[in-house]
Each structure stands twice: as C-alpha cells, then as structure tokens.
Protein backbone atom coordinates (compact mmCIF):
# COMPACT_ATOMS: atom_id res chain seq x y z
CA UNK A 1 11.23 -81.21 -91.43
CA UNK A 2 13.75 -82.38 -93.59
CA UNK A 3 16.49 -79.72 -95.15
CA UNK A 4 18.88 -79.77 -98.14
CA UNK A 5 21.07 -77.65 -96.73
CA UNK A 6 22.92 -77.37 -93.69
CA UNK A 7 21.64 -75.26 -91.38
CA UNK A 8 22.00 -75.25 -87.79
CA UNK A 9 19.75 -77.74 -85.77
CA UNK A 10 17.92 -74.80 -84.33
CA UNK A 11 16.48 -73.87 -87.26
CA UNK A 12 14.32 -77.10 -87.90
CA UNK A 13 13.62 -77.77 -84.23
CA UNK A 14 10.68 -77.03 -81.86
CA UNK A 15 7.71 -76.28 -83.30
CA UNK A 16 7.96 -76.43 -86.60
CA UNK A 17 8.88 -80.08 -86.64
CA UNK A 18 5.20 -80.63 -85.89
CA UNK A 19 4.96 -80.72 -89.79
CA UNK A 20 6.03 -82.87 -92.42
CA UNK A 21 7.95 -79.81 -94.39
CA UNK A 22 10.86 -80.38 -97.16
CA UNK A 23 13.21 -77.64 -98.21
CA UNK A 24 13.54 -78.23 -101.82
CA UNK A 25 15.99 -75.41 -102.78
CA UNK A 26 17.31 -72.65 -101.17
CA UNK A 27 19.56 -69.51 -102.24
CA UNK A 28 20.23 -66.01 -100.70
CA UNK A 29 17.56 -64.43 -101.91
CA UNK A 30 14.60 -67.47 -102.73
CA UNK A 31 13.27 -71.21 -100.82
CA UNK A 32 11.29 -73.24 -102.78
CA UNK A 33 9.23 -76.01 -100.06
CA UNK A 34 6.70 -79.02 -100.23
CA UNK A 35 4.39 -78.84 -97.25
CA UNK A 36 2.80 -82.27 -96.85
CA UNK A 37 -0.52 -81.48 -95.55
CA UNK A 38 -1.62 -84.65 -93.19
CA UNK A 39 -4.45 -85.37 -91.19
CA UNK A 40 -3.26 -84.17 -88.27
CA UNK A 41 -3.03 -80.38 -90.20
CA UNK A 42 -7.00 -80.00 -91.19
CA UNK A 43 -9.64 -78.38 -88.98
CA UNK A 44 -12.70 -80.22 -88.49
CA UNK A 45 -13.72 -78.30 -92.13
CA UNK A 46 -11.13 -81.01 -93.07
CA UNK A 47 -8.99 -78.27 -94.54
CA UNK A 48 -5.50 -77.00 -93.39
CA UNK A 49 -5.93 -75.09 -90.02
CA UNK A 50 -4.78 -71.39 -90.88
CA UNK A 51 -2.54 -71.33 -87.94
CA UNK A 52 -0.61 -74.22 -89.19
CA UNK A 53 -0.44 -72.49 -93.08
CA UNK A 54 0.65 -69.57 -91.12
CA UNK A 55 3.28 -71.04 -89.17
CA UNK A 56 4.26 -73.36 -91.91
CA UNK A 57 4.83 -69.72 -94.05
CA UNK A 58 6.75 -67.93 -91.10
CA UNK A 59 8.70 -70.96 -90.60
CA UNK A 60 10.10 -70.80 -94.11
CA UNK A 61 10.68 -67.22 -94.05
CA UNK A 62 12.78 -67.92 -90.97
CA UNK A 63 15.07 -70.45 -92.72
CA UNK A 64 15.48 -68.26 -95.64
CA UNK A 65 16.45 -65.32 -93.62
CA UNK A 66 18.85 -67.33 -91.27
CA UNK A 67 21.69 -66.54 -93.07
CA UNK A 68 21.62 -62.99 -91.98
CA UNK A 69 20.16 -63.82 -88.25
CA UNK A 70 16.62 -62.33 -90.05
CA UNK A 71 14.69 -64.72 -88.15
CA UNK A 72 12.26 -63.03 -85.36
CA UNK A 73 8.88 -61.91 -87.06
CA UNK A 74 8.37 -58.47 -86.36
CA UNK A 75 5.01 -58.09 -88.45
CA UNK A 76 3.26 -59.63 -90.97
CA UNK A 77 0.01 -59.66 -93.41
CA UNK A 78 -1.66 -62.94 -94.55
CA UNK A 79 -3.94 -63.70 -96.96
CA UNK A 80 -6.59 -66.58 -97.33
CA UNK A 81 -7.84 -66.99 -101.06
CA UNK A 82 -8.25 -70.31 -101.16
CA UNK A 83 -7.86 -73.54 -98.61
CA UNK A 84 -5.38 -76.03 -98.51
CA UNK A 85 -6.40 -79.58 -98.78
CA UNK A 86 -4.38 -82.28 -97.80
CA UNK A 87 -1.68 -83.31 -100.17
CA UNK A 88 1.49 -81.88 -101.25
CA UNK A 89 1.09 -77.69 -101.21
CA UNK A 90 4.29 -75.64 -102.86
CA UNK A 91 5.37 -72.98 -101.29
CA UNK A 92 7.92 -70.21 -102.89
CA UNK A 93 9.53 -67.71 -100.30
CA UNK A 94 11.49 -64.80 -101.64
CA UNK A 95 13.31 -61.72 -100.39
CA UNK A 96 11.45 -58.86 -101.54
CA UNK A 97 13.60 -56.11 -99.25
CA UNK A 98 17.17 -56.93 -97.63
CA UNK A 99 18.09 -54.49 -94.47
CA UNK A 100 20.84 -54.01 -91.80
CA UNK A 101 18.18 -55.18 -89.50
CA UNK A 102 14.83 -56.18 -91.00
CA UNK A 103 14.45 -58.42 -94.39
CA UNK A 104 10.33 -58.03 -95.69
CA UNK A 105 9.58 -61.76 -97.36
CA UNK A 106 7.14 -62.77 -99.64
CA UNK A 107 5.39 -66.22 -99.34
CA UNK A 108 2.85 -68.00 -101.19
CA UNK A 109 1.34 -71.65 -100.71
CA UNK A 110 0.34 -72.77 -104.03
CA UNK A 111 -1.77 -76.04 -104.46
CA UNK A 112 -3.35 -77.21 -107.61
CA UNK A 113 -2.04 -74.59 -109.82
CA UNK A 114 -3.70 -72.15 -107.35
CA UNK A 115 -1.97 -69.77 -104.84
CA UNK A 116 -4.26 -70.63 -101.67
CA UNK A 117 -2.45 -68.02 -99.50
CA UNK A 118 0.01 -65.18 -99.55
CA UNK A 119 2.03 -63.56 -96.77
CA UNK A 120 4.42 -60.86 -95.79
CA UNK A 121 6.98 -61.03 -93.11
CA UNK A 122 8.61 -58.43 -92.09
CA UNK A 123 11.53 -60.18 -90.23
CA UNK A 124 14.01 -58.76 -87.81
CA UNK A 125 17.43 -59.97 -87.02
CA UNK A 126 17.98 -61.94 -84.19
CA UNK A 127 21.14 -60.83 -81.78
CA UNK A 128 23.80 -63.05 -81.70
CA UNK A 129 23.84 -65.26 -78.99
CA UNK A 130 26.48 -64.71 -76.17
C-alpha cells in the first residue's frame, strides 16, 4: 500500500499490504483511493473476492479515522451491486458521523462509472497504547 501522507507504519502494515492500494488524497473528514485489482484478488468467478472488497473498504475507513484513534470496526453493513473486475476501482471514504468514541464512515468502490459496492463502518476508537 502506498500512502501520501504520513501516517504511522502501523497503519499500512499486516494485512492490508496484501493489496496493491494507493491513498490518493486524504483530509479530516474524506480519502479518496485506487485499489488495483490483480489476479491474485478474483475468485475463481474471476471477479474481486468480496472479502478482499471488504477488507480493502474497512482498511480505508481505518486510515481515515486514524487521526482520532477511530480505527477498530465495531459494526458494519455492505452492499454488493455490482462486481469488481480487475483494473483500477476508486474508492471515496467519508465521515458521515464524528463521536467522542465511534466515527460511522461511508465507503463506496466505484469502477467504470459504476458504484460496485457500498459500506458503513461504524468505527470505534482504539485506546492508546501504554
């Protein structure tokens, strides 16, 4: 995963750097990303797995919460409308509610012109570490 901004090493390590995922702009309250869907990211349907759309989409909503420790998903909704082929796919994260303790984000993964998927994540903040 490569990042425009400079967040702790944390944030883009482990898991998520299983996929080829570039920050393109990031504020308080909005991340705009380029997924690049490989090979290795389809189901035998050659399509994106949905666990790796999903995880691609919490991922996100962890980096644009990190600011205020909102990184731990407490709950979330996901929606399949259409799937994602390989290629690039855009994805727009934004801050829909900001809390003490919980931020809800809105993601969508938009390829083609077409928003393939939509999720909530309700994310909690993460204590700080000792």
């Amino acid at each position: 995963m490569e990042n425009k901004k400079n967040y702790p090493k944390e944030i883009f390590s482990g898991f998520i750097t299983q996929f080829d995922v570039e920050v393109l702009e990031c504020t308080k309250d909005m991340l705009r990303a380029c997924w690049h869907v490989r090979p290795g990211d389809l189901n035998s349907a050659d399509i994106a797995h949905g666990g790796a759309s999903f995880s691609v989409a919490d991922a996100l909503c962890a980096v644009l919460g990190y600011e205020d420790r909102h990184v731990l998903t407490k709950s979330s909704h996901f929606y399949y409308y259409y799937p994602v082929e390989q290629g690039d796919v855009e994805i727009i994260c934004r801050v829909s509610r900001k809390g003490s303790f919980t931020s809800l984000m809105e993601v969508e993964l938009i390829q083609n012109e077409k928003v393939c998927m939509k999720g909530f994540f309700d994310m909690a903040k993460m204590k700080e570490k000792a």
